[in-house]
N, C-alpha and C. Protein backbone atom coordinates (compact mmCIF):
# COMPACT_ATOMS: atom_id res chain seq x y z
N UNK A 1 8.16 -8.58 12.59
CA UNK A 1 7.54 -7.47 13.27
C UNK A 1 7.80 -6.20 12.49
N UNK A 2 6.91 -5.54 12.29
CA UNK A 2 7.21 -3.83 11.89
C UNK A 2 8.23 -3.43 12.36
N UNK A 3 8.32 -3.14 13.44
CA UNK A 3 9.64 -2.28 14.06
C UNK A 3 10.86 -3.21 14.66
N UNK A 4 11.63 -3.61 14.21
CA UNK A 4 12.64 -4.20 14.72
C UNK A 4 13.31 -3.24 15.50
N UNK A 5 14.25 -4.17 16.11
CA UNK A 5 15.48 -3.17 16.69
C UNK A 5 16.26 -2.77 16.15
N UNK A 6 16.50 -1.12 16.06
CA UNK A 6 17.85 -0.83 15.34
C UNK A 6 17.47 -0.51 14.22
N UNK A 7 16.23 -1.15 13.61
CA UNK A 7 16.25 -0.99 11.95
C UNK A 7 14.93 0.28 11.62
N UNK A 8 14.81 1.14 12.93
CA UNK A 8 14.14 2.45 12.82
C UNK A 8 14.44 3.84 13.66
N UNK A 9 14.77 4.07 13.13
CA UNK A 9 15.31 5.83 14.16
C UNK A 9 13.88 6.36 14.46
N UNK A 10 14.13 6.72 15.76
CA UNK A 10 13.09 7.30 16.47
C UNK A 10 12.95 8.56 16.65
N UNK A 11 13.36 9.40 14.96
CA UNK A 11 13.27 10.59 15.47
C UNK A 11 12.64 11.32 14.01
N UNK A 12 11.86 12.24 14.50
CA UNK A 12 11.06 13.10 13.61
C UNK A 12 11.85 14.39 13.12
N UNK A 13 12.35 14.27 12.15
CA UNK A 13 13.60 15.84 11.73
C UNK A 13 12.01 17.05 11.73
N UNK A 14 12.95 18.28 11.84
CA UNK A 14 11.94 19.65 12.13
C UNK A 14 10.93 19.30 10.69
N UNK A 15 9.91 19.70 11.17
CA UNK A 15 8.62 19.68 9.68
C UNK A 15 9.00 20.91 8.31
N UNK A 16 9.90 22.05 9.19
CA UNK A 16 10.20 23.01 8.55
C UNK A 16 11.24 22.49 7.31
N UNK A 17 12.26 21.53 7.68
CA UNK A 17 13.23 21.27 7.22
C UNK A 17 12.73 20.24 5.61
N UNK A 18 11.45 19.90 6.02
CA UNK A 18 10.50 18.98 5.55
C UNK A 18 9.91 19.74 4.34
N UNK A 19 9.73 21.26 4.62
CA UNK A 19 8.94 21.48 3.92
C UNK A 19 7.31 21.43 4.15
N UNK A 20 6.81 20.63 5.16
CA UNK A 20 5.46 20.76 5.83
C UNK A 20 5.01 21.64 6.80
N UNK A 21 3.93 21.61 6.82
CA UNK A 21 3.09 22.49 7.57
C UNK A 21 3.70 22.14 8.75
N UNK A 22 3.74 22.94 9.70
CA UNK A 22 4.58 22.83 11.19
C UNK A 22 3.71 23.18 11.87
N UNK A 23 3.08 22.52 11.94
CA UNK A 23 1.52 22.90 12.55
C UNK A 23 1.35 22.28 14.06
N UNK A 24 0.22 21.86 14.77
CA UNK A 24 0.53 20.93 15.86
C UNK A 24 0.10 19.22 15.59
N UNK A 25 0.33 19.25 14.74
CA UNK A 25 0.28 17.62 14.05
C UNK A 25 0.53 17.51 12.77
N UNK A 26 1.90 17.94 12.37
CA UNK A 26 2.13 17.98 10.66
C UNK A 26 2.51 16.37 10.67
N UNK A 27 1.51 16.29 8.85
CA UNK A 27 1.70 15.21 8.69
C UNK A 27 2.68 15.11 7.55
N UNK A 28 3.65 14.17 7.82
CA UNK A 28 4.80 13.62 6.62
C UNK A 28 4.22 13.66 5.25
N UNK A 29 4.96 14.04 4.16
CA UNK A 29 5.04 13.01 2.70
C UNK A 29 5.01 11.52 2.99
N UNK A 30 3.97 11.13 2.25
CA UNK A 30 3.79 9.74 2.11
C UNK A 30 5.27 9.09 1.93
N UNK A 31 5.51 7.73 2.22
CA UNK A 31 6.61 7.07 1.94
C UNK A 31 7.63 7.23 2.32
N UNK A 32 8.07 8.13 3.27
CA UNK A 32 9.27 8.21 4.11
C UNK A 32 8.91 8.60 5.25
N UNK A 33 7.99 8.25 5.67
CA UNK A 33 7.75 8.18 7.13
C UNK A 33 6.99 7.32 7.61
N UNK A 34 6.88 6.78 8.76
CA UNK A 34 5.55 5.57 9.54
C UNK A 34 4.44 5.70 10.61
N UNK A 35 3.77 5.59 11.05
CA UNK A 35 3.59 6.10 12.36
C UNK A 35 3.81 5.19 13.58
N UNK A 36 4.36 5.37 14.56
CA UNK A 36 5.02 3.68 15.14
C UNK A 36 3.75 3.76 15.78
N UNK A 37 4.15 2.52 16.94
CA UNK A 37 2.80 1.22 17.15
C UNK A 37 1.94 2.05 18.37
N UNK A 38 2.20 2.96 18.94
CA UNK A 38 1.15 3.59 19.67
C UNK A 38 0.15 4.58 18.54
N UNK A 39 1.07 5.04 17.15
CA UNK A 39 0.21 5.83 16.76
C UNK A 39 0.19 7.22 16.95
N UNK A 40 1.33 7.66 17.71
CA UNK A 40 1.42 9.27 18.16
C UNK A 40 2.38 9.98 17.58
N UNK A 41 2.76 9.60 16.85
CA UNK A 41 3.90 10.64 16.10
C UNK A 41 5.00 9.59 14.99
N UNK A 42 5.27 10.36 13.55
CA UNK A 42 5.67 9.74 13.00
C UNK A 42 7.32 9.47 13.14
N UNK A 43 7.83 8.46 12.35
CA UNK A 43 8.60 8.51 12.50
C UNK A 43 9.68 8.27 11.27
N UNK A 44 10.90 8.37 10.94
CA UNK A 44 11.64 8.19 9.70
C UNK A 44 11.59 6.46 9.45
N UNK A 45 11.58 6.21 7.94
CA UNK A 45 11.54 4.77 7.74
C UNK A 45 12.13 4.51 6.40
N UNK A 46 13.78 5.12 6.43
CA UNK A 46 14.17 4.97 5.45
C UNK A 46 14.47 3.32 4.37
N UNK A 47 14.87 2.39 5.55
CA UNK A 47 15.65 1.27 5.23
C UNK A 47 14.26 0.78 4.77
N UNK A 48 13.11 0.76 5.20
CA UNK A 48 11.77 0.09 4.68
C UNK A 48 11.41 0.53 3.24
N UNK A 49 11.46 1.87 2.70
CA UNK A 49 11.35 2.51 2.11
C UNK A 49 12.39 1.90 0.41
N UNK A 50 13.64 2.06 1.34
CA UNK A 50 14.72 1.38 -0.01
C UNK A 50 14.32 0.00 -0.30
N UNK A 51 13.64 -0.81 0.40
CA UNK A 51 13.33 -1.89 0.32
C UNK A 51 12.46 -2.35 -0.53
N UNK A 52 11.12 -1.29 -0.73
CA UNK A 52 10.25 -1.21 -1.13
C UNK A 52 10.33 -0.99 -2.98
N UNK A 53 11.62 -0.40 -2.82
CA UNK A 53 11.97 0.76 -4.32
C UNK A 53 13.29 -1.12 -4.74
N UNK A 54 13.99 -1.37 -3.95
CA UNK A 54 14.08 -2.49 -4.64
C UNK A 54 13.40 -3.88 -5.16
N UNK A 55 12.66 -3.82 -4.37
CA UNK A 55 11.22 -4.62 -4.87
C UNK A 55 10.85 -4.38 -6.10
N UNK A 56 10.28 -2.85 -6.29
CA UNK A 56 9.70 -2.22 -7.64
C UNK A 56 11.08 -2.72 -8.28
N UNK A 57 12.14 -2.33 -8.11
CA UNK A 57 12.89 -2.01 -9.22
C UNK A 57 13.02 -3.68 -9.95
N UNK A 58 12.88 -4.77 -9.01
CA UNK A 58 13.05 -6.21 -9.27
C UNK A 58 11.87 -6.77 -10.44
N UNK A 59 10.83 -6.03 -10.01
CA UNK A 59 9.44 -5.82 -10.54
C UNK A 59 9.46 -5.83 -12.41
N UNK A 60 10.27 -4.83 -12.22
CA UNK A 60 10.27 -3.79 -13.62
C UNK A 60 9.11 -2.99 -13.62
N UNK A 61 8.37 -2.16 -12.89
CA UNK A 61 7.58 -1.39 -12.68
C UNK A 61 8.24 -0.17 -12.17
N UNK A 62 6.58 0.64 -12.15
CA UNK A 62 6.90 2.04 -11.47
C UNK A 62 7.45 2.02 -10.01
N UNK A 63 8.57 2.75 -9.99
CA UNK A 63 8.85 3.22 -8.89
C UNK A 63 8.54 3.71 -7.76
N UNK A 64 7.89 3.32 -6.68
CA UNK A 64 6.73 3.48 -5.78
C UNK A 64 5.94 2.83 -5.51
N UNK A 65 5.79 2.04 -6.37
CA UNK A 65 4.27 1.06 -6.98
C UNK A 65 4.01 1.07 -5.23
N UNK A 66 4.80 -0.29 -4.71
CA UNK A 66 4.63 -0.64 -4.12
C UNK A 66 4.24 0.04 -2.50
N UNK A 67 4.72 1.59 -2.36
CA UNK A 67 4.76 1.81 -1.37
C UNK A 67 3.38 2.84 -1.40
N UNK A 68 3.25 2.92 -2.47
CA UNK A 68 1.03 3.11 -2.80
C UNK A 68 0.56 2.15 -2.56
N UNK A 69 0.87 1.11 -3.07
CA UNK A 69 0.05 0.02 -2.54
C UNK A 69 -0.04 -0.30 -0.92
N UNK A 70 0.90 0.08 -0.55
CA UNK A 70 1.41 -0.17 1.06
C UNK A 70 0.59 1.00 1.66
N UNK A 71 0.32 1.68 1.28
CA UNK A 71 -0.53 3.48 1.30
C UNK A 71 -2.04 3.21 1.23
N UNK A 72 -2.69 2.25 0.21
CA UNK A 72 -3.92 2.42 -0.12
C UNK A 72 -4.72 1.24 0.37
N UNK A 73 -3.81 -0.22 1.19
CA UNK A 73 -4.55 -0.79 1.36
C UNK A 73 -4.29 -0.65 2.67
N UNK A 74 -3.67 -0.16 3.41
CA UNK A 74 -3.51 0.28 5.27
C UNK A 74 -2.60 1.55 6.11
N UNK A 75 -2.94 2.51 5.09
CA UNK A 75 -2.35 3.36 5.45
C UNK A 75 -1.21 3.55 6.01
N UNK A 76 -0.06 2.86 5.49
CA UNK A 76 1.29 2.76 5.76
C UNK A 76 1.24 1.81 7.13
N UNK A 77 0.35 0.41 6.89
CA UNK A 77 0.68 0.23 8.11
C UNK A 77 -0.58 0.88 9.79
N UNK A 78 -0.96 1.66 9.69
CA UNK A 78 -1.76 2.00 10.31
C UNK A 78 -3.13 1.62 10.55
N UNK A 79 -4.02 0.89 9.61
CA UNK A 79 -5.29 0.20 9.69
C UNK A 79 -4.56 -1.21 9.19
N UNK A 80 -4.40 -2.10 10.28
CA UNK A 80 -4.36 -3.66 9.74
C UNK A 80 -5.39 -4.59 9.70
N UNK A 81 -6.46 -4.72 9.60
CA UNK A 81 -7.64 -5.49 9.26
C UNK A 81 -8.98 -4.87 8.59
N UNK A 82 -8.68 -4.67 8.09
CA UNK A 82 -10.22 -4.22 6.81
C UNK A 82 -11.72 -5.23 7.20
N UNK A 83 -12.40 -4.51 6.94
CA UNK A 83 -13.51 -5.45 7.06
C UNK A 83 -13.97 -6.40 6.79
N UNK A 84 -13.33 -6.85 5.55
CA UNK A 84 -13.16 -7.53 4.77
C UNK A 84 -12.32 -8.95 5.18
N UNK A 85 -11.64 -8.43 6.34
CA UNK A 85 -10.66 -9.19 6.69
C UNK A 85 -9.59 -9.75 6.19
N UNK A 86 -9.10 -8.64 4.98
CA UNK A 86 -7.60 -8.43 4.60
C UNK A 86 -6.89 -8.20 5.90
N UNK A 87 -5.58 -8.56 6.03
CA UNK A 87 -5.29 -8.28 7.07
C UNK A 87 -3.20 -7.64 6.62
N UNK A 88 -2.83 -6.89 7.67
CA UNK A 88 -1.60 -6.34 7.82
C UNK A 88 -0.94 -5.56 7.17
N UNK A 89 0.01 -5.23 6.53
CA UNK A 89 0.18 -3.67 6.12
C UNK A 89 0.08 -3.44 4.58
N UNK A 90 -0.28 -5.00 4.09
CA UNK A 90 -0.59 -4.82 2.22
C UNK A 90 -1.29 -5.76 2.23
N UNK A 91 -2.62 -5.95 3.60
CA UNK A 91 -4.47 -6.16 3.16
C UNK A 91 -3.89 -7.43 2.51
N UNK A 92 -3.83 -8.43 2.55
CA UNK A 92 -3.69 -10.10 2.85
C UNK A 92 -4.88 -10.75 3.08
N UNK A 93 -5.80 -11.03 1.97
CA UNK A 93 -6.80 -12.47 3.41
C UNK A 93 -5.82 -13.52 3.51
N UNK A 94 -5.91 -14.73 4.72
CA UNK A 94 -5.33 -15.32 5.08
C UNK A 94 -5.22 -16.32 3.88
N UNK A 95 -6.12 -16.99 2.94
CA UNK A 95 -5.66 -18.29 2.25
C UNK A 95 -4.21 -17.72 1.42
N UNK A 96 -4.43 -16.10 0.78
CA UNK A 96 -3.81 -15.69 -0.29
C UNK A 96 -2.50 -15.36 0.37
N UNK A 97 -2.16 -14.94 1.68
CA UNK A 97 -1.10 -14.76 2.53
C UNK A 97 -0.38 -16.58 2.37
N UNK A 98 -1.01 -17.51 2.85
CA UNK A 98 -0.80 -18.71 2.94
C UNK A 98 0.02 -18.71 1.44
N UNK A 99 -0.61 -19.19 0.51
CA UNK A 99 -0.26 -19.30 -0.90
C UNK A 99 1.38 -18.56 -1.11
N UNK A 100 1.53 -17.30 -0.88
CA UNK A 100 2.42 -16.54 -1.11
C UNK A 100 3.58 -16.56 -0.21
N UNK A 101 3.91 -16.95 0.99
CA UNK A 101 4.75 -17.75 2.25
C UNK A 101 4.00 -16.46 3.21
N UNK A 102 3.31 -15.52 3.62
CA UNK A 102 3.40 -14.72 4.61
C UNK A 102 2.31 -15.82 6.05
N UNK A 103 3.58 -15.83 6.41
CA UNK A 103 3.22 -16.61 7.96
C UNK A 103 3.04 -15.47 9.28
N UNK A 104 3.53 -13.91 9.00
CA UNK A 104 3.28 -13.08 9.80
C UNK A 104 2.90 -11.84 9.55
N UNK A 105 1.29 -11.72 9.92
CA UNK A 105 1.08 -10.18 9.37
C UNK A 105 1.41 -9.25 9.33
N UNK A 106 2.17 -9.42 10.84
CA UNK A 106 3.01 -7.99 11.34
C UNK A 106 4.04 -7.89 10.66
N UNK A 107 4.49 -8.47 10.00
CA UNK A 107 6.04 -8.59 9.34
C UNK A 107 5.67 -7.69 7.98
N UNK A 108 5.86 -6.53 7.97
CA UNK A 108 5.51 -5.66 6.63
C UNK A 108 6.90 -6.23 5.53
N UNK A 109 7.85 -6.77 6.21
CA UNK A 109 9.37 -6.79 5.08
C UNK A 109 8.80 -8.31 4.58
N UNK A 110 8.21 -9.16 5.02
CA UNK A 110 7.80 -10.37 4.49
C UNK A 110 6.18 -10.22 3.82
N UNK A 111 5.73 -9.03 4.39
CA UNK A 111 4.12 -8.89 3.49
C UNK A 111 4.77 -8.25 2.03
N UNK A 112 5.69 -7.12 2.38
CA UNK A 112 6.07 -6.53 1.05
C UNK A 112 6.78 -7.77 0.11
N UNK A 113 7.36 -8.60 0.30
CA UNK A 113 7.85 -9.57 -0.85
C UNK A 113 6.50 -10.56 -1.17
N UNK A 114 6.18 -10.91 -0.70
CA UNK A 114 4.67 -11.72 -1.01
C UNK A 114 3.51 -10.81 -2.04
N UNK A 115 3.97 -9.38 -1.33
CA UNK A 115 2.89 -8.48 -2.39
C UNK A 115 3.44 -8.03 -3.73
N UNK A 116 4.64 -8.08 -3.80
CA UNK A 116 5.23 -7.78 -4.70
C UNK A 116 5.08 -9.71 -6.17
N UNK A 117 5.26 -10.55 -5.08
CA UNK A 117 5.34 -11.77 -5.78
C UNK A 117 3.40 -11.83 -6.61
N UNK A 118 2.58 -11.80 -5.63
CA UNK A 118 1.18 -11.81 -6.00
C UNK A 118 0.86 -10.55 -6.95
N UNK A 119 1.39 -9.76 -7.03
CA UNK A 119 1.27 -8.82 -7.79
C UNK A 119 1.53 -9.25 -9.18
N UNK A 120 3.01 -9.33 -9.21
CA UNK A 120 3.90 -9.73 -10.74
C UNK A 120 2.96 -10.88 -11.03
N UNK A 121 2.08 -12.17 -10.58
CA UNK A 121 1.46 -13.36 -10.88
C UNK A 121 0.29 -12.56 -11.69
N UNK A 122 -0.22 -11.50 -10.83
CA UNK A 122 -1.86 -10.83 -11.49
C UNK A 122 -1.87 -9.82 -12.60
N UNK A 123 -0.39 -9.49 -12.21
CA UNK A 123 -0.02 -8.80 -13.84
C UNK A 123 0.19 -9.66 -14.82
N UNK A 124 0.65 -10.45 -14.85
CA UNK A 124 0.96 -11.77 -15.30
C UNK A 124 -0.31 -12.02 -16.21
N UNK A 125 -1.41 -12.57 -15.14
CA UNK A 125 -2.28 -13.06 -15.49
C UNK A 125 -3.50 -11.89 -16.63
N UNK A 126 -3.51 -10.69 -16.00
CA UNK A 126 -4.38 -10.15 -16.54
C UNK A 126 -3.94 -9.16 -17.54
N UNK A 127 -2.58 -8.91 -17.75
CA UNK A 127 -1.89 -8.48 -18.93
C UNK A 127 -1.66 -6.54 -19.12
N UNK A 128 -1.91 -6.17 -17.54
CA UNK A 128 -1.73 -5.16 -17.39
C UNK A 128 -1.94 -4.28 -15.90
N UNK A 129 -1.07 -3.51 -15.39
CA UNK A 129 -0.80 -3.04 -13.42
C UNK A 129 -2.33 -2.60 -13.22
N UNK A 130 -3.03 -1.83 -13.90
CA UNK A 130 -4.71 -1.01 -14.20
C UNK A 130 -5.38 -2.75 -12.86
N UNK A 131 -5.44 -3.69 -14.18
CA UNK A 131 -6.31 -4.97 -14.01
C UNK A 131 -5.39 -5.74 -12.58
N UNK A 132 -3.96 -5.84 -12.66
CA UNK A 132 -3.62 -6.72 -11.75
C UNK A 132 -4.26 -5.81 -10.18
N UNK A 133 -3.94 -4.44 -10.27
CA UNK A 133 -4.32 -3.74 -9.12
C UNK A 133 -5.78 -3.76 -8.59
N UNK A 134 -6.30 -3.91 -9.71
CA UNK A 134 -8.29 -3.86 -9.51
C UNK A 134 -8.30 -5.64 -9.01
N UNK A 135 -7.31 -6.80 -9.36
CA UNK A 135 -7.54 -7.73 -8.62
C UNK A 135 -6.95 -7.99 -7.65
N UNK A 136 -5.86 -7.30 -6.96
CA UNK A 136 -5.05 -8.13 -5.97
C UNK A 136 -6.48 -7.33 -4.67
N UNK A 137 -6.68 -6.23 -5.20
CA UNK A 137 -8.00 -5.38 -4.03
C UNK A 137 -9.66 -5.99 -4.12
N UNK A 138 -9.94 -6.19 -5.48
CA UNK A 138 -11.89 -6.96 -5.36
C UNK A 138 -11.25 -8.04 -5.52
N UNK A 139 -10.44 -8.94 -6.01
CA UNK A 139 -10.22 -10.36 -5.66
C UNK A 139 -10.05 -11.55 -7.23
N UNK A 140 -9.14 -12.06 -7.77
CA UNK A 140 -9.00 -12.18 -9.31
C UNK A 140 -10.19 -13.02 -9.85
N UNK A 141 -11.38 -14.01 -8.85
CA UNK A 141 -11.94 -14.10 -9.57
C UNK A 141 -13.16 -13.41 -9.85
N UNK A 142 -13.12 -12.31 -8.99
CA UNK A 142 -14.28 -11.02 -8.74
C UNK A 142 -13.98 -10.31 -10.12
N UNK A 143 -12.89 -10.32 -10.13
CA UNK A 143 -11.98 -9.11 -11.65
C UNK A 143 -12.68 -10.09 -13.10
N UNK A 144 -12.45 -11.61 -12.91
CA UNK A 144 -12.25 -12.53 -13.84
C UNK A 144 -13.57 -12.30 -14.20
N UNK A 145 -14.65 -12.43 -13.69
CA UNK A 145 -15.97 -12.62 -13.86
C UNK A 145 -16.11 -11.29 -14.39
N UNK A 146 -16.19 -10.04 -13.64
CA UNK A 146 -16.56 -9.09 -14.17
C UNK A 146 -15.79 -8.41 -15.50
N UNK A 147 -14.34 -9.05 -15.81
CA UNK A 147 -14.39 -8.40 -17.45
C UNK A 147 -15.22 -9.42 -18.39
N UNK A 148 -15.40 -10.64 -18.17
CA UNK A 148 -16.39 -11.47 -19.25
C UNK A 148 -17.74 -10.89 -19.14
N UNK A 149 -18.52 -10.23 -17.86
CA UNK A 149 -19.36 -9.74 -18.65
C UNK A 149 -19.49 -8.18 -18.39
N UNK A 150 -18.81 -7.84 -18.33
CA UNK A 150 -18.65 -5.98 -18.69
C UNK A 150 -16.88 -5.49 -19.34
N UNK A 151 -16.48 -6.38 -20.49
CA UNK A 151 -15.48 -6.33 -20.95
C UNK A 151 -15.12 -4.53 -21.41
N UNK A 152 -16.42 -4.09 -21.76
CA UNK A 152 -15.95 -2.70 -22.64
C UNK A 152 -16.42 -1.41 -20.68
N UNK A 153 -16.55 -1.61 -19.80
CA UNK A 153 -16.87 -0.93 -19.09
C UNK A 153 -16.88 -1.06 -17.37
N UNK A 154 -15.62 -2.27 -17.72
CA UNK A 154 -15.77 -2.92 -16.06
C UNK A 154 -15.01 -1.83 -14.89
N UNK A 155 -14.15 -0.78 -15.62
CA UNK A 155 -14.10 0.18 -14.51
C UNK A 155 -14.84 0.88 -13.63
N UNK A 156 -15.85 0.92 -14.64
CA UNK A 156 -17.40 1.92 -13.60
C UNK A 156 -17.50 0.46 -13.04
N UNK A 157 -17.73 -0.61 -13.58
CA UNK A 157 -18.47 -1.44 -12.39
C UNK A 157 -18.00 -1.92 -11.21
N UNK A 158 -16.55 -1.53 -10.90
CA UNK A 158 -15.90 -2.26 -9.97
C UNK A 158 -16.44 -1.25 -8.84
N UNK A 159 -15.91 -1.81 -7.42
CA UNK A 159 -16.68 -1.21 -5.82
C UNK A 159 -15.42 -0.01 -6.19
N UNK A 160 -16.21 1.15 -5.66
CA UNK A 160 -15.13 2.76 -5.23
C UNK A 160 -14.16 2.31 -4.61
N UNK A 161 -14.33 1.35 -3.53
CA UNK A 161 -13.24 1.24 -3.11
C UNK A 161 -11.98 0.81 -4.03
N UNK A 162 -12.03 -0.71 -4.78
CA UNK A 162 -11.11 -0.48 -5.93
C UNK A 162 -11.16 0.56 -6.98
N UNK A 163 -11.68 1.03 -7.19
CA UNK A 163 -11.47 2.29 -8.37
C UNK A 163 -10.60 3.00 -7.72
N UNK A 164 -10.34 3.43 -6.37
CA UNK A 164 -9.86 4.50 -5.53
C UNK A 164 -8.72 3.63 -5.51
N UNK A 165 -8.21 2.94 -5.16
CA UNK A 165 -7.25 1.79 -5.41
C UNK A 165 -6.36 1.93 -6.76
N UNK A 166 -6.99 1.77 -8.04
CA UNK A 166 -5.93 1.92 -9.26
C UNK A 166 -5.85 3.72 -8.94
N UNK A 167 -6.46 4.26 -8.80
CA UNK A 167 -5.97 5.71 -8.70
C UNK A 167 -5.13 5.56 -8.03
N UNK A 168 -4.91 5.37 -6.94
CA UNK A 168 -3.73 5.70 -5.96
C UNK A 168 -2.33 4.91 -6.14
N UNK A 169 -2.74 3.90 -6.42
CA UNK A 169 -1.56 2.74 -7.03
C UNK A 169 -1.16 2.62 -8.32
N UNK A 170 -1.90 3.07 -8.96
CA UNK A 170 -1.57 3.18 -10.82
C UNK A 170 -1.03 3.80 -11.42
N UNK A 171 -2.47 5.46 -10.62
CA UNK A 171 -1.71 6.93 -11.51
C UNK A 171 -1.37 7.69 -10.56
N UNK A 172 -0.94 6.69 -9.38
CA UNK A 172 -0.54 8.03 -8.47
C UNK A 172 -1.40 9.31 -7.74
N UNK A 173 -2.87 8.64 -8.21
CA UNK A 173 -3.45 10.52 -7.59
C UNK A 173 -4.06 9.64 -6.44
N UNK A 174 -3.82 10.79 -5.30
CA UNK A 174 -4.30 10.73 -4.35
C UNK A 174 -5.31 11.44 -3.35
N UNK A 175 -6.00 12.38 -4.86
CA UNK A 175 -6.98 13.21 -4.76
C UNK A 175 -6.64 14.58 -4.39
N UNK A 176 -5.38 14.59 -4.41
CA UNK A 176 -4.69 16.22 -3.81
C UNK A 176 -3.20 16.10 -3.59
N UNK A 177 -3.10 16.96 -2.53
CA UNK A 177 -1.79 16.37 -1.96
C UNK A 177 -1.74 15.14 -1.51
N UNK A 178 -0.33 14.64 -1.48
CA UNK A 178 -0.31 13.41 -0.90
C UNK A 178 -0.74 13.64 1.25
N UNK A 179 0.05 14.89 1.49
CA UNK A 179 0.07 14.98 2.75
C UNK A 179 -1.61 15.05 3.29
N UNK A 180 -2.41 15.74 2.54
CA UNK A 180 -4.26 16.27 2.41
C UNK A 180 -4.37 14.14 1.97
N UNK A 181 -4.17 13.81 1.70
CA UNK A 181 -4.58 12.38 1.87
C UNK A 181 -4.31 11.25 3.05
N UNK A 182 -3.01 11.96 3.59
CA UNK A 182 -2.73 10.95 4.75
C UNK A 182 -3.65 11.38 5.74
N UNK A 183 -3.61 12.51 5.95
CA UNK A 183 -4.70 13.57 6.58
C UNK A 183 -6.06 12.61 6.67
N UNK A 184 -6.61 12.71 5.76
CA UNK A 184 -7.76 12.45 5.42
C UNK A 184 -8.45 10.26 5.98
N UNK A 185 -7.27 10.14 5.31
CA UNK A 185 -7.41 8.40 5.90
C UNK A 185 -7.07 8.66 7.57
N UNK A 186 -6.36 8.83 8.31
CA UNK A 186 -5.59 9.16 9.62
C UNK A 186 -7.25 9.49 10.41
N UNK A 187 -8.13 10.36 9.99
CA UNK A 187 -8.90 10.57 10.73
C UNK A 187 -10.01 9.94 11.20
């Protein structure tokens, strides 16, 4: 489950102290905060967070990787089924969840090791984070097909939605601020 017992403090420190807008709905810096399961106010999520950064660090990747990725395919957790029918807090279809051990969507500490494992396989496979990221999101043999025949230009050809994907997971941009982005998905 997302929220265990005990393993989330239920409390929002002042926005001021934060550094954010203290507005009447300031929204957190990405990655150290959640929004719990009603959705009304965030909350601190440190132990998820270190979890995430030991993952990367197991990885040998960027630092974060993972908690962009956790950012760009469900908004920390907040949209769990895509249309697509990825499903839970790092966008899973079910065969590829199967394959990887995730037996529970809700379980973000068992989606994050499965995404981290499917990840390192597609880096693996495609010989760089750019390509593994454009496949774990359009799908590796969607990626596979389209560099054999658009080898010199398959970035324009992939859906916005993955293009928006290696941006946010690759190079980090999130079109602005990070906070003007949570903003922006949230609504």
């Amino acid at each position: 489950m997302l929220f265990r017992s005990g393993e989330w403090a239920n409390a929002q420190p002042a926005a001021s102290s934060l550094g954010i807008n203290a507005g009447a709905n300031p929204v957190p810096e990405p990655g150290f905060f959640e929004y719990n399961k009603s959705g009304d106010k965030w909350i601190w999520n440190r132990k998820f967070q270190n979890e995430l950064a030991g993952l990367d660090f197991q990885a040998h990747w960027d630092m974060g990787l993972l908690d962009r990725l956790y950012y760009a395919e469900s908004s920390r957790g907040k949209n769990r089924l895509s249309s697509t029918g990825a499903r839970g807090g790092f966008g899973f279809m079910p065969d590829t969840a199967k394959e990887y051990g995730l037996t529970d969507f809700s379980d973000d500490h068992m989606a994050a090791k499965a995404a981290q494992k499917y990840l390192m396989k597609l880096r693996d496979q495609f010989g760089d984070m750019e390509k593994a990221v454009a496949a774990y999101n359009y799908g590796p043999r969607n990626l596979s097909k389209l560099l054999k025949s658009n080898p010199n230009d398959w970035r324009q050809q992939l859906p916005k939605e993955t293009q928006r994907e290696i941006q946010v997971v690759v190079y980090n941009n999130t079109g602005g601020n990070a906070a003007t982005s949570i903003n922006q998905v949230a609504k």
